[in-house]
Protein backbone atom coordinates (compact mmCIF):
# COMPACT_ATOMS: atom_id res chain seq x y z
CA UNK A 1 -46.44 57.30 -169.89
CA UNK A 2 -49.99 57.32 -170.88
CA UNK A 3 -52.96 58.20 -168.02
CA UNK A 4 -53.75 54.56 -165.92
CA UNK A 5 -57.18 52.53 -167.28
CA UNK A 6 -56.28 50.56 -163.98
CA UNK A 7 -55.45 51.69 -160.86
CA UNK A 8 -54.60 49.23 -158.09
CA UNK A 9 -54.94 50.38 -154.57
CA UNK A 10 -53.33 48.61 -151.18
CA UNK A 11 -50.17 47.38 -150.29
CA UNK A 12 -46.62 46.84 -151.83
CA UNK A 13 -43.66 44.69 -150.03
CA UNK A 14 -41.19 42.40 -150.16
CA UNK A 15 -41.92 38.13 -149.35
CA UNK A 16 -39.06 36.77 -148.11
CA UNK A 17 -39.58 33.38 -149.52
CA UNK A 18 -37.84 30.65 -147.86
CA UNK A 19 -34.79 28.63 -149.72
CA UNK A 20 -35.56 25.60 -148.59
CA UNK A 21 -38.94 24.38 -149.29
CA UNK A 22 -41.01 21.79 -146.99
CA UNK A 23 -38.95 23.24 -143.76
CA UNK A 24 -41.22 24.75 -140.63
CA UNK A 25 -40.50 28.14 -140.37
CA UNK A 26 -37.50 27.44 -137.22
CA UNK A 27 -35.92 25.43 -139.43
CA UNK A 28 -35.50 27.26 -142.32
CA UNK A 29 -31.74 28.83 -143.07
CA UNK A 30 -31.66 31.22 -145.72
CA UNK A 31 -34.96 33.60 -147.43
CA UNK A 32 -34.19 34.86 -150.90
CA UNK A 33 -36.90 38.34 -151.16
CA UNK A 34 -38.96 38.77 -153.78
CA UNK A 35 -41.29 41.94 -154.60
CA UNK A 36 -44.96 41.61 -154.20
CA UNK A 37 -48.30 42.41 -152.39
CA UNK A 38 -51.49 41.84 -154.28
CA UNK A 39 -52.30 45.25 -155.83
CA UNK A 40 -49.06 45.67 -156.87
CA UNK A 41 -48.43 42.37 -158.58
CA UNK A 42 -52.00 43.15 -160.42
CA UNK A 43 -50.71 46.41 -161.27
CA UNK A 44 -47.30 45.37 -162.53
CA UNK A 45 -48.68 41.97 -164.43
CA UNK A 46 -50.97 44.87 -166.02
CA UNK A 47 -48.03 47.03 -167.40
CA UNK A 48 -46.51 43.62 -168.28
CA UNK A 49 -49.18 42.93 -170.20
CA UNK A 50 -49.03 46.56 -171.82
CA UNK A 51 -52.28 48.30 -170.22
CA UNK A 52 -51.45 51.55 -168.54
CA UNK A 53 -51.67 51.11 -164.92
CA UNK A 54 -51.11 52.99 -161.58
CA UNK A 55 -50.14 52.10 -157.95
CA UNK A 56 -51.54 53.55 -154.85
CA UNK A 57 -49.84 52.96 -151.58
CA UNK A 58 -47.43 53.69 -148.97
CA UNK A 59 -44.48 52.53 -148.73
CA UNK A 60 -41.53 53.77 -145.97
CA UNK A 61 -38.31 56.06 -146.47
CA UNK A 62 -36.21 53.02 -146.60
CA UNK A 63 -34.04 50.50 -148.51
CA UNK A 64 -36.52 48.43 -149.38
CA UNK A 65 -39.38 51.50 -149.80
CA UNK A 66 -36.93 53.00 -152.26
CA UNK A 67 -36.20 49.42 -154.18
CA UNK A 68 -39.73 48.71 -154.35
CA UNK A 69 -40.86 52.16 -155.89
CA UNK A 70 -38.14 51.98 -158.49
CA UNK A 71 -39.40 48.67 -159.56
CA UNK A 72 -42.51 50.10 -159.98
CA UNK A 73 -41.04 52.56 -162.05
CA UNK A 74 -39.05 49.79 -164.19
CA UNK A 75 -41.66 47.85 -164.90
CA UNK A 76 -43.85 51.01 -165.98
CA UNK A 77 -46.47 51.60 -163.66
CA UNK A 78 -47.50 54.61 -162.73
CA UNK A 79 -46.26 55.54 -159.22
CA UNK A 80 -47.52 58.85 -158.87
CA UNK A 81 -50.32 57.64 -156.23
CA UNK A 82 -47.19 56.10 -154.24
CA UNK A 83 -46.77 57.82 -150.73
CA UNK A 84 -43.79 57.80 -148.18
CA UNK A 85 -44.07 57.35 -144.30
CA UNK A 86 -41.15 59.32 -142.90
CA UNK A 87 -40.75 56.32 -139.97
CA UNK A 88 -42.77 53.55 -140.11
CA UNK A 89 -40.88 50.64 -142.03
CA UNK A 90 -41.67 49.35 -145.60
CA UNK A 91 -43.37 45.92 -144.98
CA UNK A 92 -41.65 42.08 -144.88
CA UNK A 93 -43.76 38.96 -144.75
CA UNK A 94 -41.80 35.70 -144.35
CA UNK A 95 -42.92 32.91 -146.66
CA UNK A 96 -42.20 28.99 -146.04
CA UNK A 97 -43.01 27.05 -148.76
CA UNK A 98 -44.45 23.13 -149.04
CA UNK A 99 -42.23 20.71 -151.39
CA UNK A 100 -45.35 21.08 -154.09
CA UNK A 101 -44.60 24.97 -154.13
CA UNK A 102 -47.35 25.83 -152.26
CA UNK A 103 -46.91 28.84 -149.71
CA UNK A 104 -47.80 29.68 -146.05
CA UNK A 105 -47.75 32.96 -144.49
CA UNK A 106 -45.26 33.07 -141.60
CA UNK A 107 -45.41 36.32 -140.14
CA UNK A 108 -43.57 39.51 -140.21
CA UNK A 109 -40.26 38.98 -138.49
CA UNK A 110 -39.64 41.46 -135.58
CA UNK A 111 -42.50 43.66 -136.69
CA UNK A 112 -46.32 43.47 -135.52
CA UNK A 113 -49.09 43.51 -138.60
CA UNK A 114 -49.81 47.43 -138.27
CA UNK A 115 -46.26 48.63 -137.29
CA UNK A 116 -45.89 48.58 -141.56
CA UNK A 117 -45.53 52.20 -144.11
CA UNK A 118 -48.96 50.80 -146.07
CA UNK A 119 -51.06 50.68 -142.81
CA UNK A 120 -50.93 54.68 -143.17
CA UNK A 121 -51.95 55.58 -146.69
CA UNK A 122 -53.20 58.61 -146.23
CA UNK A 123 -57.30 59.46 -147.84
CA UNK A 124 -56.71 63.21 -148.02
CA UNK A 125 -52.92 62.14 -150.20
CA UNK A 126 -54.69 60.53 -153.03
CA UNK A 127 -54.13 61.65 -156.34
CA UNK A 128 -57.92 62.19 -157.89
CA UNK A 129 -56.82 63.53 -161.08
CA UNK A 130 -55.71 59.46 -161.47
CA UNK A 131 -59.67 58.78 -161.00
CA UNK A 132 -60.74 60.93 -163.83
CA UNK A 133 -59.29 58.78 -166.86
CA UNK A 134 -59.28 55.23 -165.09
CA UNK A 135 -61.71 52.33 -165.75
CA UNK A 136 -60.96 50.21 -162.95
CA UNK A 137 -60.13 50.46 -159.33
CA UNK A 138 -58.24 47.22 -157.95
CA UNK A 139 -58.89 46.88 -153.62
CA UNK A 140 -58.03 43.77 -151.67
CA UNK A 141 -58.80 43.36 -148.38
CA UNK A 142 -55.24 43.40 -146.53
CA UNK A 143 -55.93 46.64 -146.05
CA UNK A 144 -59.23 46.89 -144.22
CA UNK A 145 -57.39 45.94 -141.06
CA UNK A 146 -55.88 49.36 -140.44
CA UNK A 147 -57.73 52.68 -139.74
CA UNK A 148 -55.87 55.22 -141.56
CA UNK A 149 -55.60 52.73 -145.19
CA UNK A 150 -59.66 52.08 -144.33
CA UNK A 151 -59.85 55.59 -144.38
CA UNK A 152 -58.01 55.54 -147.83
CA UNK A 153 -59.90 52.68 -149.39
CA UNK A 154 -63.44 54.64 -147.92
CA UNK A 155 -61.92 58.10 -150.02
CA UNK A 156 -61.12 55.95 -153.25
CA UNK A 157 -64.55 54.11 -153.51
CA UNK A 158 -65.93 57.60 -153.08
CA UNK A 159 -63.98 59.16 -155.73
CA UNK A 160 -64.39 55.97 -158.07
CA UNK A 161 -68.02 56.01 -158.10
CA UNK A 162 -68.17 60.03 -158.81
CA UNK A 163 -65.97 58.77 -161.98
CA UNK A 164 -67.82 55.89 -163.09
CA UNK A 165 -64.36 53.44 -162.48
CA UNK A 166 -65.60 50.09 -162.09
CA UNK A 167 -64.33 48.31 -158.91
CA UNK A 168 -62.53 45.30 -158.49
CA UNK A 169 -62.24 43.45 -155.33
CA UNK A 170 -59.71 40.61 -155.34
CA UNK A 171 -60.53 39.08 -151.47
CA UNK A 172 -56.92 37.67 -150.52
CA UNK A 173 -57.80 36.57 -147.12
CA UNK A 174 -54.40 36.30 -144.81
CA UNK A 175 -55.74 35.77 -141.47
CA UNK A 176 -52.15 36.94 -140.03
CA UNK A 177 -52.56 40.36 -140.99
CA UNK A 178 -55.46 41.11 -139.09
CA UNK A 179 -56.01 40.53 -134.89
CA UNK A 180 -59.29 38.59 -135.35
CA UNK A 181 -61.35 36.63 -138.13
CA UNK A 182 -64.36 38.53 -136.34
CA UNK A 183 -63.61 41.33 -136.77
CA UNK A 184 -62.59 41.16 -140.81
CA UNK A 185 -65.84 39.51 -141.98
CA UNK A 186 -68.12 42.66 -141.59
CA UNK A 187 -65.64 44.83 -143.06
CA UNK A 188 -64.78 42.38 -145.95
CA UNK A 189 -68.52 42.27 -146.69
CA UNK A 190 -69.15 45.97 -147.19
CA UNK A 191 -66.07 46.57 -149.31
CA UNK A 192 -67.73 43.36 -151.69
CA UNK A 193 -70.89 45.18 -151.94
CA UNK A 194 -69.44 47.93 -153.94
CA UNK A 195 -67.57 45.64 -156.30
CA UNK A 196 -68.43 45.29 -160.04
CA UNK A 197 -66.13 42.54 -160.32
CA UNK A 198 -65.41 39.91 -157.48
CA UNK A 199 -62.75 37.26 -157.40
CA UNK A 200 -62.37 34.82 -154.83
CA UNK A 201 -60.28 31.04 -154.15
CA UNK A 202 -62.49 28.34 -153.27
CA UNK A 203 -61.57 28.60 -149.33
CA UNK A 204 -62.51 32.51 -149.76
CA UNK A 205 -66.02 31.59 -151.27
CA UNK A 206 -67.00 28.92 -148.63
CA UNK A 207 -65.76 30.79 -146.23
CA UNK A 208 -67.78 33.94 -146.79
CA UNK A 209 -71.24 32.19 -148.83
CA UNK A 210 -70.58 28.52 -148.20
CA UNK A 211 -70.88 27.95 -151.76
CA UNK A 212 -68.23 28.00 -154.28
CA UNK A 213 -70.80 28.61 -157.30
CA UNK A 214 -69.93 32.10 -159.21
CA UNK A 215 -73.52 32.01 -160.07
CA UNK A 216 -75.02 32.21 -156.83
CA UNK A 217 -72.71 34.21 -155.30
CA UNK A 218 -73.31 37.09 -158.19
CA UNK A 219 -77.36 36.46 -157.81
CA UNK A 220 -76.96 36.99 -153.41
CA UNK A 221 -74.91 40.30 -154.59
CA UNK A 222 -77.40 41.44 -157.32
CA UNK A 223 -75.76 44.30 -159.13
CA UNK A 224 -72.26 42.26 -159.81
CA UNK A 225 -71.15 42.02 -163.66
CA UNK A 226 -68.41 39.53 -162.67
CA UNK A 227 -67.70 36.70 -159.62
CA UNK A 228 -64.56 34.49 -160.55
CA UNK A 229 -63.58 31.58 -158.33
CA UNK A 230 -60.22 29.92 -158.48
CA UNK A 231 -58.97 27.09 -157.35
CA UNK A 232 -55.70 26.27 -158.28
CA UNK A 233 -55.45 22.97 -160.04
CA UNK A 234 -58.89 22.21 -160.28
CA UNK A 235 -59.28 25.46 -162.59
CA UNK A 236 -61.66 28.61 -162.51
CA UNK A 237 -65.31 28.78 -162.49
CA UNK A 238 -67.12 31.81 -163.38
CA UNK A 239 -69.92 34.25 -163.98
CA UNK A 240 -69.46 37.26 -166.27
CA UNK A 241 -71.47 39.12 -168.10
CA UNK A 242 -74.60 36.88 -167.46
CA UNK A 243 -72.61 33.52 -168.89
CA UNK A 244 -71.48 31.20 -166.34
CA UNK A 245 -68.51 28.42 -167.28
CA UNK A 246 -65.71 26.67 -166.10
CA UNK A 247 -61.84 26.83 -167.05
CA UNK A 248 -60.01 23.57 -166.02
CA UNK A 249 -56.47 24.15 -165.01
CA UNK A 250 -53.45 23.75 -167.11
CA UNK A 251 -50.93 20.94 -166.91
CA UNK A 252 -47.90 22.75 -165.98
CA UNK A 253 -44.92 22.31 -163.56
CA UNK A 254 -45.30 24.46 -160.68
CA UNK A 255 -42.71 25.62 -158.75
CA UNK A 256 -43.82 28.45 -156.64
CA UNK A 257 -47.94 29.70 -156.89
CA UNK A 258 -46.83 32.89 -155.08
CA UNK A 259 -48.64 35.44 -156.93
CA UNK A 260 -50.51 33.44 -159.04
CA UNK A 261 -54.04 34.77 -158.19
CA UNK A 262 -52.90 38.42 -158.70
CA UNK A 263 -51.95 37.27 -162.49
CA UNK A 264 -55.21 36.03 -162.69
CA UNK A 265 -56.71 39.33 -161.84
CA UNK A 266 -53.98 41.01 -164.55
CA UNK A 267 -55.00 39.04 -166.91
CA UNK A 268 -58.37 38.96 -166.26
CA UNK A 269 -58.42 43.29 -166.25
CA UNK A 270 -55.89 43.59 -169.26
CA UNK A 271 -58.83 41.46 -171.74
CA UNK A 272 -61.65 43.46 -169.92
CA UNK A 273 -59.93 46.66 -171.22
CA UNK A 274 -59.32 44.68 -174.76
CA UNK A 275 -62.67 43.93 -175.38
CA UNK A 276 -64.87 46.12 -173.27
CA UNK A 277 -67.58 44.93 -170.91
CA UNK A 278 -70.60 45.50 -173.51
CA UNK A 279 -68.93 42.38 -175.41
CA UNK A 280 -69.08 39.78 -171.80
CA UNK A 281 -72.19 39.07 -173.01
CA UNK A 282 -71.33 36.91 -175.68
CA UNK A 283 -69.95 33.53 -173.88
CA UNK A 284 -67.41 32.99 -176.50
CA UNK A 285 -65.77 36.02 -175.20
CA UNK A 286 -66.40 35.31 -171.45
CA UNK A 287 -65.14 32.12 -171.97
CA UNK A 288 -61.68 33.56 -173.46
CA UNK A 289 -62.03 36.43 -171.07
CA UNK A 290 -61.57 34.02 -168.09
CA UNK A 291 -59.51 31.23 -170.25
CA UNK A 292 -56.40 34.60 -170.79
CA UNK A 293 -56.85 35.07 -166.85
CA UNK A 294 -56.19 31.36 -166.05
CA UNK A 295 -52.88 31.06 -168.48
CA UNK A 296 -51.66 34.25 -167.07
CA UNK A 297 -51.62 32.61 -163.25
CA UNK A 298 -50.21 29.44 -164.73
CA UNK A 299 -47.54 30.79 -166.16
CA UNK A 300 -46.71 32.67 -163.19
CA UNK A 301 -46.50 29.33 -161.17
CA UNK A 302 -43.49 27.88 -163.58
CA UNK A 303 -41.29 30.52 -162.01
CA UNK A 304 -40.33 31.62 -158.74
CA UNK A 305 -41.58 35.12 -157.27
CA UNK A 306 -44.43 36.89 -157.87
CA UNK A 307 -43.72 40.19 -160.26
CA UNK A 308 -40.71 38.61 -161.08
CA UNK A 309 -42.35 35.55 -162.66
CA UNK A 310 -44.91 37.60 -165.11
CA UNK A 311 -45.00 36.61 -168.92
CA UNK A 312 -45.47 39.28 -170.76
CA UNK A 313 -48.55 39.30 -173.39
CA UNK A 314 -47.07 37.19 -176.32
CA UNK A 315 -45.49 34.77 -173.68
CA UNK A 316 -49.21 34.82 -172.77
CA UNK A 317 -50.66 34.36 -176.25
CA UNK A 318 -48.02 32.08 -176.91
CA UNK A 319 -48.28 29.38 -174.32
CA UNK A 320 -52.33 29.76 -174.64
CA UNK A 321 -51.22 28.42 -178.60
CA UNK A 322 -49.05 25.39 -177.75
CA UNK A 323 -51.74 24.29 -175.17
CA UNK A 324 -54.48 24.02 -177.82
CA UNK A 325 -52.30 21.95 -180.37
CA UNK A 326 -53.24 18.19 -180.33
CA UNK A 327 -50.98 15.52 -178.37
């Protein structure tokens, strides 16, 4: 397996998605589990895509721990960052969905948000050697919430910028895995200061500069190469590499958008190692930069799942074809 150009950092675990969409969560009968968590569906739409990737995180000495570290494995990321907790349990979040596909977080069965295996990566565990050959670190924000993974993210962004990786934060606000809002928004605003690379929804970008302009976000930040703002079916705007644009969305039929963002973020990564960032400068190459990013999220929409519903690169370069043929 060749040394990871990105690593993704955070948590891994399984949604339990709920079989019958549009039902509250007390009224819904069956879950069918699917793997995710947003670093790991970046990393493994990454090795989908066929850029070398690695995972850091924690996952438990469990069933599902086991499972989700062999499907790391499958798919051909680089698991050698991947650390065990010998008790705590690998974590379950319970997904109901709308009729439209759209999802809502509904909590983590039995289990409180910090009771989880990922809450305890470990700072002094990380693998540095990973550091020394990657360009990008991947962080979300999940993470934050939990003093020893803080610890972990603090170590990485250390050990990042003493290797020149470029850091990527992907924002994935879910208010249920943290105790208070008030608590999150300092944190979530020093982790975005070290970012080279920002991506946020629309809700994310209001929420945090009450603007949902890539432009002026990456002017208040000052040393960002890259703000990207999704928002489903209204498309992507952007700023990269000095060119600002927007992407509209793609007429597709969705059926589940779990995931979705963190293909964006593969996709986005996977042409920023393709065409390096000395080339973002040119807007015809922003522009198809950002346009590969939004067909790799739409494409994971027409399937259920998150990893599970990843094209590979020629499903990628293929469906990008048929949408720019006439009628």
């Amino acid at each position: 397996m060749s040394q990871p150009r990105v690593l993704c950092l955070g948590e891994v675990l399984y949604d339990f998605l709920a079989d019958q969409p549009g039902l509250p969560l007390d009224q819904v009968k069956s879950w069918t589990p699917y793997p995710g968590g947003a670093p790991a569906n970046v990393a493994c739409g990454l090795a989908r895509l066929g850029t070398p990737t690695g995972f850091i995180g924690c996952v438990g000495q469990d069933a599902l721990g086991t499972a989700l570290v062999e499907l790391l494995h499958t798919v051909g990321v680089d698991g050698t960052g991947i650390q065990r907790h010998p008790t705590a349990p690998t974590r379950a979040v319970y997904v109901v969905r709308s009729q439209a596909g759209d999802r809502t977080f509904a909590g983590f069965g039995d289990h409180n948000t910090a009771d989880f295996a990922d809450t305890h990566l470990q700072a002094d565990q990380l693998s540095i050697a990973q550091f020394e050959t990657a360009d990008f670190l991947v962080l979300g924000t999940l993470e934050l919430a939990y003093p020893d993974s803080r610890a972990a993210i603090g170590r990485a962004l250390q050990v990042a910028n003493q290797h020149y990786v470029k850091i990527v934060v992907d924002v994935n606000w879910r208010p249920v895995f943290w105790h208070d809002e008030a608590t999150a928004l300092p944190l979530i605003h020093d982790l975005i200061c070290h970012a080279d690379f920002l991506k946020l929804s629309e809700e994310e970008a209001e929420w945090l500069y009450d603007t949902v302009d890539p432009g002026v976000i990456a002017h208040r930040l000052g040393s960002v190469e890259g703000v990207l703002v999704t928002a489903g079916e209204k498309g992507c705007a952007y700023y990269l590499g000095g060119n600002e644009g927007k992407i509209p969305a793609f007429k597709i039929e969705v059926e589940d958008t779990t995931g979705a963002g963190d293909s964006f973020v593969a996709g986005l990564l996977h042409q920023l190692c393709q065409h390096g960032l000395k080339n973002l400068t040119n807007p015809d190459v922003a522009k198809s930069v950002v346009s590969y990013a939004s067909a790799m999220g739409a494409l994971t929409t027409m399937r259920p799942g998150a990893i599970a519903a990843q094209p590979t690169a020629a499903e990628v370069e293929a469906f990008q074809y048929l949408q720019q043929q006439p009628g």
